[in-house]
N, C-alpha and C. Protein backbone atom coordinates (compact mmCIF):
# COMPACT_ATOMS: atom_id res chain seq x y z
N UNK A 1 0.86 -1.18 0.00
CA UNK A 1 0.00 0.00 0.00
C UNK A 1 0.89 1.23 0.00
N UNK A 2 0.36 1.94 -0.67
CA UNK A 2 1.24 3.69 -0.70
C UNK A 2 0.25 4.65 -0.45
N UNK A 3 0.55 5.83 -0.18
CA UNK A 3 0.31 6.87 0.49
C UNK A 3 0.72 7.57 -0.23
N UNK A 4 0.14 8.66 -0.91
CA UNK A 4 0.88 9.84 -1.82
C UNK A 4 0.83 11.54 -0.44
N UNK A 5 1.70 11.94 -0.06
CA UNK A 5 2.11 12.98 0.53
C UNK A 5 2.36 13.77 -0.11
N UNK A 6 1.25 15.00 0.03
CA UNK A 6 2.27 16.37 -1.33
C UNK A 6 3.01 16.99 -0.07
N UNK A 7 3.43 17.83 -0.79
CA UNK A 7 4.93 18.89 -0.62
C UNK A 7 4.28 19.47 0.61
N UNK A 8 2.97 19.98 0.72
CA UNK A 8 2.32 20.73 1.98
C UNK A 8 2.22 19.60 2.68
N UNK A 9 2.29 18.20 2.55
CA UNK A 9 1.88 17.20 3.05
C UNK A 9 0.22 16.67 3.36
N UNK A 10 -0.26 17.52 2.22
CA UNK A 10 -1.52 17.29 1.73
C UNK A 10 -2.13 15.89 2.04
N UNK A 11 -3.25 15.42 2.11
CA UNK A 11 -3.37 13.87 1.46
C UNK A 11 -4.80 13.51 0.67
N UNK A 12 -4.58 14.08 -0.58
CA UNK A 12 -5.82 14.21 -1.68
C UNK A 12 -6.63 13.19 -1.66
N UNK A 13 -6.19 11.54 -1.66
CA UNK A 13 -6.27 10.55 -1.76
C UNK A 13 -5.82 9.37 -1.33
N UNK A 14 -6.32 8.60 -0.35
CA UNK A 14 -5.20 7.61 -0.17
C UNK A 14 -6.08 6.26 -0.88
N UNK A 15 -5.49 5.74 -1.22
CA UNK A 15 -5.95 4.57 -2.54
C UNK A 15 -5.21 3.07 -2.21
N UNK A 16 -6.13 2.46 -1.95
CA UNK A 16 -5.42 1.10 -1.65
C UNK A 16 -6.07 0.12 -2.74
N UNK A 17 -5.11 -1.02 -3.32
CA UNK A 17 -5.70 -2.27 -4.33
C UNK A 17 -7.55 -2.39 -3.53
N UNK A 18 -8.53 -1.93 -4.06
CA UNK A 18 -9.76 -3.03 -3.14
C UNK A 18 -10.36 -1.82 -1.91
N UNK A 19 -9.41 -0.78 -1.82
CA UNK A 19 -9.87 0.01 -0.66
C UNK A 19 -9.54 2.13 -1.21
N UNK A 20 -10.49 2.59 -0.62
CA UNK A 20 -9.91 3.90 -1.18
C UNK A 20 -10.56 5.17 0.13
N UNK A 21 -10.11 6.14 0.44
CA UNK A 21 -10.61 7.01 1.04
C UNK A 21 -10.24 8.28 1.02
N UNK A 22 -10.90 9.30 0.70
CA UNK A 22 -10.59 10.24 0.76
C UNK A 22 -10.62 11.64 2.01
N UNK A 23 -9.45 12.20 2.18
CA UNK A 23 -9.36 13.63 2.71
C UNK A 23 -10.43 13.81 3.34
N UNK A 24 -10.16 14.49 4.45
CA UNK A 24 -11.12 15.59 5.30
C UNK A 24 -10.92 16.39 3.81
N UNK A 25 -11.90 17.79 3.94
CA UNK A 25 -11.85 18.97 3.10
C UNK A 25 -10.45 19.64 3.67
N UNK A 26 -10.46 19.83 4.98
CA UNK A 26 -9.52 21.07 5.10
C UNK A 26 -7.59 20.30 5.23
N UNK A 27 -7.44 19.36 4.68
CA UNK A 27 -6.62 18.52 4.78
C UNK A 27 -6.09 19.59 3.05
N UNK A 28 -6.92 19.20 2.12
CA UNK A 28 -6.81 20.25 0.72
C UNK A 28 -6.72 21.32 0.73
N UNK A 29 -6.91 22.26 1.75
CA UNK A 29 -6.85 23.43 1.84
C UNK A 29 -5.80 23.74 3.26
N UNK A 30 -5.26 23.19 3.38
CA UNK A 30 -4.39 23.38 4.61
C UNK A 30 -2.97 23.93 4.17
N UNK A 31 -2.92 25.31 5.28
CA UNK A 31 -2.08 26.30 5.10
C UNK A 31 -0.78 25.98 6.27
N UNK A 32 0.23 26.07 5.67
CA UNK A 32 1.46 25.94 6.77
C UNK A 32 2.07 27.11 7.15
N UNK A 33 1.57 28.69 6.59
CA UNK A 33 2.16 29.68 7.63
C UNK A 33 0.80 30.59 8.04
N UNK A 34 1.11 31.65 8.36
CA UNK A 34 0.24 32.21 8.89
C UNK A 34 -0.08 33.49 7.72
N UNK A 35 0.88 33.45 6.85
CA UNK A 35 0.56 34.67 6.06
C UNK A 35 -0.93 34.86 5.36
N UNK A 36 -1.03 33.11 4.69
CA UNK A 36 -2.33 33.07 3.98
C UNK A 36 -3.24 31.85 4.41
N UNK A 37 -3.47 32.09 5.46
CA UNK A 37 -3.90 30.67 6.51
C UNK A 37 -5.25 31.35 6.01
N UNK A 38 -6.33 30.37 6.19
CA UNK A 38 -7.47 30.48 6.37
C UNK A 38 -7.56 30.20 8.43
N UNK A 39 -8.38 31.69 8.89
CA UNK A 39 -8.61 31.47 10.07
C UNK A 39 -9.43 30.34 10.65
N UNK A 40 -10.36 29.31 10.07
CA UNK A 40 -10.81 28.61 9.90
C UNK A 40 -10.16 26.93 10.16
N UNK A 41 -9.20 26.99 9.73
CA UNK A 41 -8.16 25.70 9.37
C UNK A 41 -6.90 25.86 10.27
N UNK A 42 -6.34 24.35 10.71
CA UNK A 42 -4.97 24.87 11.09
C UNK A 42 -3.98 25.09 10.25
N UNK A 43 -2.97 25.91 10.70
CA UNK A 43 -1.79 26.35 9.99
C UNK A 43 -0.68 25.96 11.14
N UNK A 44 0.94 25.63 10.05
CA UNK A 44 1.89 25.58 10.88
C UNK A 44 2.63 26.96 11.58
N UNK A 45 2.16 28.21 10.76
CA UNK A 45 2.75 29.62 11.60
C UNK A 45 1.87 29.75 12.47
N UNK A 46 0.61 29.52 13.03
CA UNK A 46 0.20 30.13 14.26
C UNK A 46 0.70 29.45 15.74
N UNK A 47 0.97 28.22 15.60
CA UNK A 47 2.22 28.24 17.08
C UNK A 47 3.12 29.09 17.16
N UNK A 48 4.14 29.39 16.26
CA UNK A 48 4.93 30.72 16.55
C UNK A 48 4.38 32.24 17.00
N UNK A 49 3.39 32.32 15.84
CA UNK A 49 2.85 33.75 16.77
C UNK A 49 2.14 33.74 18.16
N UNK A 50 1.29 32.20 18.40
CA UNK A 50 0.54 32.34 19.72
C UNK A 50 1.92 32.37 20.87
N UNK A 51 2.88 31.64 20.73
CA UNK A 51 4.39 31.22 21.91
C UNK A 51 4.88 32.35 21.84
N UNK A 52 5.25 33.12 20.98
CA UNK A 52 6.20 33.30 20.41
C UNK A 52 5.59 35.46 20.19
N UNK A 53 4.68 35.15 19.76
CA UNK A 53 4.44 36.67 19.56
C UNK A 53 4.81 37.17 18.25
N UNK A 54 5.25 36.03 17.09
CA UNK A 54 6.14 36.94 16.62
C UNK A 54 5.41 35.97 15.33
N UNK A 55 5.08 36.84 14.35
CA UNK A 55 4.20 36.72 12.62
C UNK A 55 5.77 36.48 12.02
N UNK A 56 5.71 34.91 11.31
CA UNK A 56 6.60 34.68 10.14
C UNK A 56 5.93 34.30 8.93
N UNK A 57 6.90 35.03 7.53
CA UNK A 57 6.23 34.70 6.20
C UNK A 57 6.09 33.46 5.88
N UNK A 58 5.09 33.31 5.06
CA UNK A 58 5.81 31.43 3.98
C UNK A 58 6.77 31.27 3.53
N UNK A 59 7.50 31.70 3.28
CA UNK A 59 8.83 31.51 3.09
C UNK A 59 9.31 30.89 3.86
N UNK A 60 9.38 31.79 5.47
CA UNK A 60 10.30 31.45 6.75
C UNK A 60 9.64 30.23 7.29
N UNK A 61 8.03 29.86 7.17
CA UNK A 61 7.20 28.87 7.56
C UNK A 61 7.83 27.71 6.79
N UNK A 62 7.82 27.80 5.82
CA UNK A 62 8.32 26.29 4.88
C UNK A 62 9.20 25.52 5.01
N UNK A 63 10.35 26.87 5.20
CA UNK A 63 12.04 26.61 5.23
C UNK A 63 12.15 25.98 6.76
N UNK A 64 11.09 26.27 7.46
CA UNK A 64 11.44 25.85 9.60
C UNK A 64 11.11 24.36 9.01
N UNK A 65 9.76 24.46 8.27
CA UNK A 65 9.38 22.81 8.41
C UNK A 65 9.80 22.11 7.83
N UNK A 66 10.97 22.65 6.57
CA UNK A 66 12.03 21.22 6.14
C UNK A 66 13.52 21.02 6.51
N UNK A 67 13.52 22.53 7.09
CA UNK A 67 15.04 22.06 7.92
C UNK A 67 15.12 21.88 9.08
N UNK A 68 13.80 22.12 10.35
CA UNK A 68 13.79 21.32 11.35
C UNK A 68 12.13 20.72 11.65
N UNK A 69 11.58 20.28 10.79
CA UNK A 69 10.38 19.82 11.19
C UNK A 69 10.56 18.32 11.32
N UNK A 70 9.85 17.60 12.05
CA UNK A 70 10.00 16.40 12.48
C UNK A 70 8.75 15.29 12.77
N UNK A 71 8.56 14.54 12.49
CA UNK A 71 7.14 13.35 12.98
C UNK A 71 7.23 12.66 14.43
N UNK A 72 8.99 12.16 14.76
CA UNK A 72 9.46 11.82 15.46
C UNK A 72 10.74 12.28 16.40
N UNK A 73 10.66 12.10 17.46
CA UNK A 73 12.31 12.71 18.13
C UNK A 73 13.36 12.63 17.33
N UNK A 74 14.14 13.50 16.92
CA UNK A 74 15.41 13.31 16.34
C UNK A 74 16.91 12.95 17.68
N UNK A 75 17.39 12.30 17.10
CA UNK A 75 18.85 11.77 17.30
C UNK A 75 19.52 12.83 17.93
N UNK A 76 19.56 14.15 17.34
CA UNK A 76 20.15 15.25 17.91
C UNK A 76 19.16 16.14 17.34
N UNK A 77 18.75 16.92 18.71
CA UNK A 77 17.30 17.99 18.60
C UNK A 77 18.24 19.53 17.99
N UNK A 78 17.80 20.46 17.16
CA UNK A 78 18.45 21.05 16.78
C UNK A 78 17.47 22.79 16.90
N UNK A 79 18.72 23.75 17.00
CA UNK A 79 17.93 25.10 17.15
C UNK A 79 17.93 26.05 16.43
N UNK A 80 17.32 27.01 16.12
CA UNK A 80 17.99 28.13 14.82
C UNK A 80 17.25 29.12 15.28
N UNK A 81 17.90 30.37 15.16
CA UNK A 81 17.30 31.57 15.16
C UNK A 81 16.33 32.17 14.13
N UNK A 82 15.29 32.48 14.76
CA UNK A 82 13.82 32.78 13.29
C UNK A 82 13.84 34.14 13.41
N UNK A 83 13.74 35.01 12.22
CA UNK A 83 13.37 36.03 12.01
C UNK A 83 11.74 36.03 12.08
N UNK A 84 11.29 37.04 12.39
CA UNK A 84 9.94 37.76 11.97
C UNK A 84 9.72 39.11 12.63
N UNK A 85 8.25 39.43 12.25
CA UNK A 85 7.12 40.64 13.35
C UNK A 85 6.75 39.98 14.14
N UNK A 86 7.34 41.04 15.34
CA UNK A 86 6.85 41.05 16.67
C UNK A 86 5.44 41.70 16.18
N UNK A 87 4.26 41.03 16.70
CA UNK A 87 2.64 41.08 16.67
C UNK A 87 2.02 41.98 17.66
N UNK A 88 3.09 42.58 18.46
CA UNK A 88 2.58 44.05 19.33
C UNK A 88 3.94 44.87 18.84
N UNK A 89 4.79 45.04 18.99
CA UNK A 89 5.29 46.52 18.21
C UNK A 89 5.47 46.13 16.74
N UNK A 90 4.91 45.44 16.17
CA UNK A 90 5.26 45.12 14.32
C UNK A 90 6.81 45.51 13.94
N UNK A 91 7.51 45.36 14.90
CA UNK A 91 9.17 45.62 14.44
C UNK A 91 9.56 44.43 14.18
N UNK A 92 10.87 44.33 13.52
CA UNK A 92 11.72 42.68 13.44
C UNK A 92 11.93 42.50 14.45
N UNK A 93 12.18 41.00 14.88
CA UNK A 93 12.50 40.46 16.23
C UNK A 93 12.91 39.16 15.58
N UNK A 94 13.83 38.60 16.45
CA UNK A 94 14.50 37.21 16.23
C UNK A 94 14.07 36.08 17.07
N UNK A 95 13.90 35.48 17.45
CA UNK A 95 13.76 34.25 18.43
C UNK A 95 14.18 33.08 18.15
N UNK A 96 14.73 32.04 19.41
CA UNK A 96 15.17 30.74 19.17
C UNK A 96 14.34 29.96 19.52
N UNK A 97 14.37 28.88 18.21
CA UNK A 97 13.20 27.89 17.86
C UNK A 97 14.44 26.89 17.94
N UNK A 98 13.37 25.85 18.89
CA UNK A 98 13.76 24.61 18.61
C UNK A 98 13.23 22.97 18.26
N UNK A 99 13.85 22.15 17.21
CA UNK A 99 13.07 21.40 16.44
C UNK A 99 12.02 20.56 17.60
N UNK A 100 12.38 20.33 18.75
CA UNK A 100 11.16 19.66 19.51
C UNK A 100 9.92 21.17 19.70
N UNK A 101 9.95 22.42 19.47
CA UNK A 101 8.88 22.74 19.33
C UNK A 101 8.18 23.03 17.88
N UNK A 102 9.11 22.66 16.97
CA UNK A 102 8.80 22.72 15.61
C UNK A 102 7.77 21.26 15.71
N UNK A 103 8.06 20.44 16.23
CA UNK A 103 7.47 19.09 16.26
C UNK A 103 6.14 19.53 17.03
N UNK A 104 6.34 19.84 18.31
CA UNK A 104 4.79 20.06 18.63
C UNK A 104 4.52 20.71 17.66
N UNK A 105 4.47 22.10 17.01
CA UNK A 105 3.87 22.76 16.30
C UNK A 105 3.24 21.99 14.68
N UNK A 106 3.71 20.90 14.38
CA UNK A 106 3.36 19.58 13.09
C UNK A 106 2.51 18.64 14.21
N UNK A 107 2.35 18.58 15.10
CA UNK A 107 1.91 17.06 15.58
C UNK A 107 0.49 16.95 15.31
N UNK A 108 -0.43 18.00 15.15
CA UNK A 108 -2.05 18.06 14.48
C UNK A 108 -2.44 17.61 13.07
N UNK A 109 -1.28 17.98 12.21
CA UNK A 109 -1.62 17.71 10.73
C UNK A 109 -1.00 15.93 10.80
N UNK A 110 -0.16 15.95 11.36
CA UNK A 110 1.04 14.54 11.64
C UNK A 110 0.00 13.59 12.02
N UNK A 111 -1.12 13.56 13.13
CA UNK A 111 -1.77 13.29 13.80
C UNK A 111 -2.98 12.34 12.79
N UNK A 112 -3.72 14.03 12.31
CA UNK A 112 -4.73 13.91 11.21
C UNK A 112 -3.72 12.72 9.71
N UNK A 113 -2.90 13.31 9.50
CA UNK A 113 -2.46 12.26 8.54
C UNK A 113 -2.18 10.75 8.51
N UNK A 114 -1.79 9.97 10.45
CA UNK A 114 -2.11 8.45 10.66
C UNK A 114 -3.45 8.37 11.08
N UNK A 115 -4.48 9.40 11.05
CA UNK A 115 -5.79 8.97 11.35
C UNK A 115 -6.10 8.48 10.19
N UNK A 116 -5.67 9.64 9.15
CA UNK A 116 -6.05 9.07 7.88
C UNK A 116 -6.15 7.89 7.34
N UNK A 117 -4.79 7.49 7.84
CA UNK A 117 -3.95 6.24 7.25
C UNK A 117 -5.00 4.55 7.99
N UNK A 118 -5.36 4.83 9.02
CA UNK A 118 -5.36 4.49 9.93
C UNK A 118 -7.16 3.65 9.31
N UNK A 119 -7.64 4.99 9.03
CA UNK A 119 -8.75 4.64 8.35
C UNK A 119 -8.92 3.81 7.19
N UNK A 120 -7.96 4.14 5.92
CA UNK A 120 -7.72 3.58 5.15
C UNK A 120 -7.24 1.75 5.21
N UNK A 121 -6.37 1.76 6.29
CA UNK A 121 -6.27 0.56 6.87
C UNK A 121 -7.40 -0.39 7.05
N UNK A 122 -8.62 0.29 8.15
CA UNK A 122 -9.37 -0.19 8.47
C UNK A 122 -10.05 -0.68 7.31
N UNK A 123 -10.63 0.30 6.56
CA UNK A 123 -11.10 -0.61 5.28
C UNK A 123 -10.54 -1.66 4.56
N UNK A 124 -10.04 -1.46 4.52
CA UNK A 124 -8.67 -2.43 3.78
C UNK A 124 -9.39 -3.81 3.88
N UNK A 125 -9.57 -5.07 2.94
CA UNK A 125 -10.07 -6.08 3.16
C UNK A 125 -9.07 -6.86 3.55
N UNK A 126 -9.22 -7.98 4.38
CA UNK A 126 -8.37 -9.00 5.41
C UNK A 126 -6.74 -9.20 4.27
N UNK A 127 -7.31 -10.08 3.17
CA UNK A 127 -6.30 -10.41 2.69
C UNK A 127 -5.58 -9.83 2.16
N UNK A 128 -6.20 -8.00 1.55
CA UNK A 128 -5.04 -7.54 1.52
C UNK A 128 -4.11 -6.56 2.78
N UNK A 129 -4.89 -7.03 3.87
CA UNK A 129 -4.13 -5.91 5.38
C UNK A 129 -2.81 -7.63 5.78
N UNK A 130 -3.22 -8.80 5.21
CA UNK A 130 -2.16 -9.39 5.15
C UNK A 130 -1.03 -9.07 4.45
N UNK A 131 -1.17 -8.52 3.57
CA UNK A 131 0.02 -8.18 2.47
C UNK A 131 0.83 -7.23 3.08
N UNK A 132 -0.27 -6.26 3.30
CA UNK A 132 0.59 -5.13 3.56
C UNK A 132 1.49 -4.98 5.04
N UNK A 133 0.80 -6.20 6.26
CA UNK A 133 1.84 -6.25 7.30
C UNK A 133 2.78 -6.53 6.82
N UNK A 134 3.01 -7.49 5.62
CA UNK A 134 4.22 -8.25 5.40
C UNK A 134 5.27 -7.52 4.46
N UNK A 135 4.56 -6.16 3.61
CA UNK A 135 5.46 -5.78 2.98
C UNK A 135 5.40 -4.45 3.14
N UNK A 136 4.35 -4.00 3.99
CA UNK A 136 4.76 -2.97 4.72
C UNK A 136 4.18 -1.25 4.28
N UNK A 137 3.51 -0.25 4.66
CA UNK A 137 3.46 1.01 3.97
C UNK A 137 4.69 1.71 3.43
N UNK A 138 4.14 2.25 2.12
CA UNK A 138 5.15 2.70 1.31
C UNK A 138 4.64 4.30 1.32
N UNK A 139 5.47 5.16 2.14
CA UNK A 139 5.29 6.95 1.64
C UNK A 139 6.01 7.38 0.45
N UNK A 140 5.17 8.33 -0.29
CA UNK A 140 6.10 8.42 -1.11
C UNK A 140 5.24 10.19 -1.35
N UNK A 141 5.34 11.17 -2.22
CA UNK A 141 5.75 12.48 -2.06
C UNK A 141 6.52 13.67 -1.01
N UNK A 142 6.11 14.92 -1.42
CA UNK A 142 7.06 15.46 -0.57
C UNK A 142 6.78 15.30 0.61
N UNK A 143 5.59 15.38 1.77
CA UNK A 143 5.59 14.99 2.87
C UNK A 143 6.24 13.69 3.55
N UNK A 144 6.49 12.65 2.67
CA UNK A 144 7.28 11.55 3.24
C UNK A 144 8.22 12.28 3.02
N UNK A 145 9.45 12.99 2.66
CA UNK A 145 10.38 13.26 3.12
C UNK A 145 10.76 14.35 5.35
N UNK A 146 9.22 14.44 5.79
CA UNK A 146 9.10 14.82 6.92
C UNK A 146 10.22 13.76 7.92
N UNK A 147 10.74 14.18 8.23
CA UNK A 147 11.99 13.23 9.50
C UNK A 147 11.18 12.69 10.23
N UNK A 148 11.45 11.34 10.23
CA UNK A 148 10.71 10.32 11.31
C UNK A 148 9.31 9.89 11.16
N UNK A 149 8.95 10.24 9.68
CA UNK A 149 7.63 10.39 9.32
C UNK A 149 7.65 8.51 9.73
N UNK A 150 8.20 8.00 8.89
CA UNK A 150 7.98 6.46 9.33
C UNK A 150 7.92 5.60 9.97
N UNK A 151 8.73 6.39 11.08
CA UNK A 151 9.11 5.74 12.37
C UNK A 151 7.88 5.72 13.55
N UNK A 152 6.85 7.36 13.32
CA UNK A 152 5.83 7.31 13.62
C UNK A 152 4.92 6.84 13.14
N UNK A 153 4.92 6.95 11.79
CA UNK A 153 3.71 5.85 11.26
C UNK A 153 3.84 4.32 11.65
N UNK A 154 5.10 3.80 11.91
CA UNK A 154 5.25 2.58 12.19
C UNK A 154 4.59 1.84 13.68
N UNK A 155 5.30 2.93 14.34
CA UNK A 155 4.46 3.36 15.78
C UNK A 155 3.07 3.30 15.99
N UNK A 156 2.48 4.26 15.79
CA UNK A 156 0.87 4.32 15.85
C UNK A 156 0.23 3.21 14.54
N UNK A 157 0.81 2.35 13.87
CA UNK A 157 -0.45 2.02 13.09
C UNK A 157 0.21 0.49 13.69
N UNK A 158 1.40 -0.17 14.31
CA UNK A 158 1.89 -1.29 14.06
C UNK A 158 2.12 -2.69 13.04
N UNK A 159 2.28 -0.99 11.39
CA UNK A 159 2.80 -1.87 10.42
C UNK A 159 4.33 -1.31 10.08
N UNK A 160 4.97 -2.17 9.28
CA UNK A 160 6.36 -1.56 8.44
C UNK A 160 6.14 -0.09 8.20
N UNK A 161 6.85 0.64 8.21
CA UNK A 161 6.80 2.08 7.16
C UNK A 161 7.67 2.19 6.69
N UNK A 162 7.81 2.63 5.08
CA UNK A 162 8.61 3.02 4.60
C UNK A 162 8.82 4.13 3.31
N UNK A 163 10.14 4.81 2.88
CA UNK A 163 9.79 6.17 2.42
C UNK A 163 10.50 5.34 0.81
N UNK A 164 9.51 5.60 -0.26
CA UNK A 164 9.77 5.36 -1.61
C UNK A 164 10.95 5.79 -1.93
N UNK A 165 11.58 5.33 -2.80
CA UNK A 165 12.61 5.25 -3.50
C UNK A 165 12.29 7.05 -4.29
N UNK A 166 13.08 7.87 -4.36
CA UNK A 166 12.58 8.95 -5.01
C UNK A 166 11.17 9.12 -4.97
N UNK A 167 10.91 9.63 -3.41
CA UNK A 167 9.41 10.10 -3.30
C UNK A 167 8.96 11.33 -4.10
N UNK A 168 9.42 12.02 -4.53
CA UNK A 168 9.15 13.34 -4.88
C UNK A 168 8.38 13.17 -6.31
N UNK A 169 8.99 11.80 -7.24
CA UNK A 169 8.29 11.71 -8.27
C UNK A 169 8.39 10.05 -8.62
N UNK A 170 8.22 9.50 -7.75
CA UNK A 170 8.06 7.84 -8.00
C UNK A 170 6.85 7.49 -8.53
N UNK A 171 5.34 8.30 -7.88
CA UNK A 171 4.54 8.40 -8.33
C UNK A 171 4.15 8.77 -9.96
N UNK A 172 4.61 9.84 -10.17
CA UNK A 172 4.65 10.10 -11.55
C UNK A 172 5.58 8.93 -12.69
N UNK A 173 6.57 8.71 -12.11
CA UNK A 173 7.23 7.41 -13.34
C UNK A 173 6.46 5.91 -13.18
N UNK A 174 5.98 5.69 -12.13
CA UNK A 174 4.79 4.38 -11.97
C UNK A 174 3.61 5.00 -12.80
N UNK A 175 3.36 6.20 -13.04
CA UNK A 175 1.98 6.29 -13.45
C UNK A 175 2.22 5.85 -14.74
N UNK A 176 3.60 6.54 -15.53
CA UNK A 176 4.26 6.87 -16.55
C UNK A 176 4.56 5.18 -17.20
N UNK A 177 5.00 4.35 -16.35
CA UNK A 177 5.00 2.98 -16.57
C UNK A 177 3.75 1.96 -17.16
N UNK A 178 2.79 2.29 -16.32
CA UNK A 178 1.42 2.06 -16.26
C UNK A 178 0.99 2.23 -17.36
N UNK A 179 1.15 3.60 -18.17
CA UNK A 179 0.33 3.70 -19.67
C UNK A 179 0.96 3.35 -20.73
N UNK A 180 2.73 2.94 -20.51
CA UNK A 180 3.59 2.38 -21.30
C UNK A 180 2.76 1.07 -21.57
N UNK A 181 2.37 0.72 -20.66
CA UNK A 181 1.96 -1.18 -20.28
C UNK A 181 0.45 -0.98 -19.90
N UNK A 182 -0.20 -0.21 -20.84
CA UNK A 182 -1.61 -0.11 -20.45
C UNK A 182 -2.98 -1.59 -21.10
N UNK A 183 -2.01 -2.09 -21.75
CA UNK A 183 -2.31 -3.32 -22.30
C UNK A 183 -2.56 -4.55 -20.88
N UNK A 184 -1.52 -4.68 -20.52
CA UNK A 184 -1.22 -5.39 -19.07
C UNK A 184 -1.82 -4.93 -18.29
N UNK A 185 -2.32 -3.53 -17.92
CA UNK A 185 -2.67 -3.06 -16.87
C UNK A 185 -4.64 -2.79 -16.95
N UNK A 186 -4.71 -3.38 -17.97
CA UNK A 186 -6.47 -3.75 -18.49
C UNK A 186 -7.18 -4.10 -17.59
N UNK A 187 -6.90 -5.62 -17.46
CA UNK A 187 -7.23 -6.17 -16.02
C UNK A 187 -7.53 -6.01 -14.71
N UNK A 188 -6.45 -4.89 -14.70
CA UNK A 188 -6.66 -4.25 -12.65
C UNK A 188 -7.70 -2.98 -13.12
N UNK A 189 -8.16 -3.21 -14.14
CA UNK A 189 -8.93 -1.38 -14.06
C UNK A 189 -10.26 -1.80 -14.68
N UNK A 190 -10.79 -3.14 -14.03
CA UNK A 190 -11.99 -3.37 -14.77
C UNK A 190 -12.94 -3.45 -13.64
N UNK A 191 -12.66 -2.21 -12.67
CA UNK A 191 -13.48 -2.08 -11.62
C UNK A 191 -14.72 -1.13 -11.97
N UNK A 192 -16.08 -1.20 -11.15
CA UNK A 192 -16.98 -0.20 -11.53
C UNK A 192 -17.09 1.33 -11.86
N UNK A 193 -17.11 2.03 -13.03
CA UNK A 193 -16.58 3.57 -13.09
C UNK A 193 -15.48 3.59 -13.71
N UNK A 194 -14.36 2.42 -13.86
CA UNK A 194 -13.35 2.85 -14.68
C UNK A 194 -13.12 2.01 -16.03
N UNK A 195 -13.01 3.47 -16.82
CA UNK A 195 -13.16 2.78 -18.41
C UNK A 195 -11.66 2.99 -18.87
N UNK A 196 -11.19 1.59 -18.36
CA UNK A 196 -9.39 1.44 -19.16
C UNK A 196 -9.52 1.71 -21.19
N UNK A 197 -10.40 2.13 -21.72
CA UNK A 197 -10.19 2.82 -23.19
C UNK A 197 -10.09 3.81 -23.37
């Protein structure tokens, strides 16, 4: 079974052989800074401004959550100084962030994403939730590149996890494979609603 993770760590779809489920809504619309958050939805910049006091762009939001964002404890916890606005005098201000609060600040979407999974599981029919103990979840876009993403998924669901071989576009050259060999691939697509012509 695979898991497609976008870059926001989206999850449009999760699609299993026999099983399929889709997204909350605000899972598609989910904002990771605070610049263009919908007040409505969570975002990853509003822990910094609620702790912190201090408004960072998307830019500075993106760059925290791929150079210290985390699913799981890291090996060595790491710190960096963040620029932004201070949210009562609107001047620059700096503050030190560190990746265990970068982690609390992911653990809601992190959370929502093995519920997801979790669900998808559940549907899952017997013989194929046999398969997949044995060979295990496969992440693959940009959100599987999140640190420790697997180690927690492995955790909370008590199957294998693991991060695809070139997640970023494994998906796209399997799809790309698929219509090479769309002859072969007749068979698996003669489910209700899908017209392999």
């Amino acid at each position: 079974i695979g898991f497609q993770l976008g870059a926001r760590y989206n999850i449009k779809d999760l699609i299993a052989v026999g099983a399929s489920y889709s997204s909350p809504q605000w899972f598609d619309d989910f904002q990771w800074n605070s610049a263009n958050a919908n007040p409505n939805l969570p975002n990853f910049g509003a822990p910094i401004v609620i702790e912190f006091g201090l408004d960072v762009g998307a830019n500075t939001a993106e760059e925290i959550k791929i150079q210290m964002g985390s699913a799981w404890p890291l090996e060595q916890e790491v710190t960096a100084d963040v620029g932004g606005r201070d949210t009562v005098t609107g001047l620059p201000r700096t503050v030190e962030l560190t990746s265990a609060q970068v982690r609390d600040a992911l653990s809601e979407p992190v959370s929502a994403i093995i519920d997801a999974v979790r669900t998808t599981l559940d549907r899952t029919p017997p013989e194929l939730a046999a398969d997949i103990m044995d060979r295990g979840v496969w992440l693959s876009g940009g959100g599987a590149l999140l640190a420790g993403l697997p180690q927690r998924m492995s955790h909370d669901t008590g199957m294998p996890c693991y991060v695809a071989k070139d997640p970023l576009y494994c998906v796209a050259i399997g799809s790309g494979r698929a219509l090479e060999s769309i002859e072969a691939m007749r068979g698996m697509m003669s489910s209700p609603g899908i017209d392999p012509t």
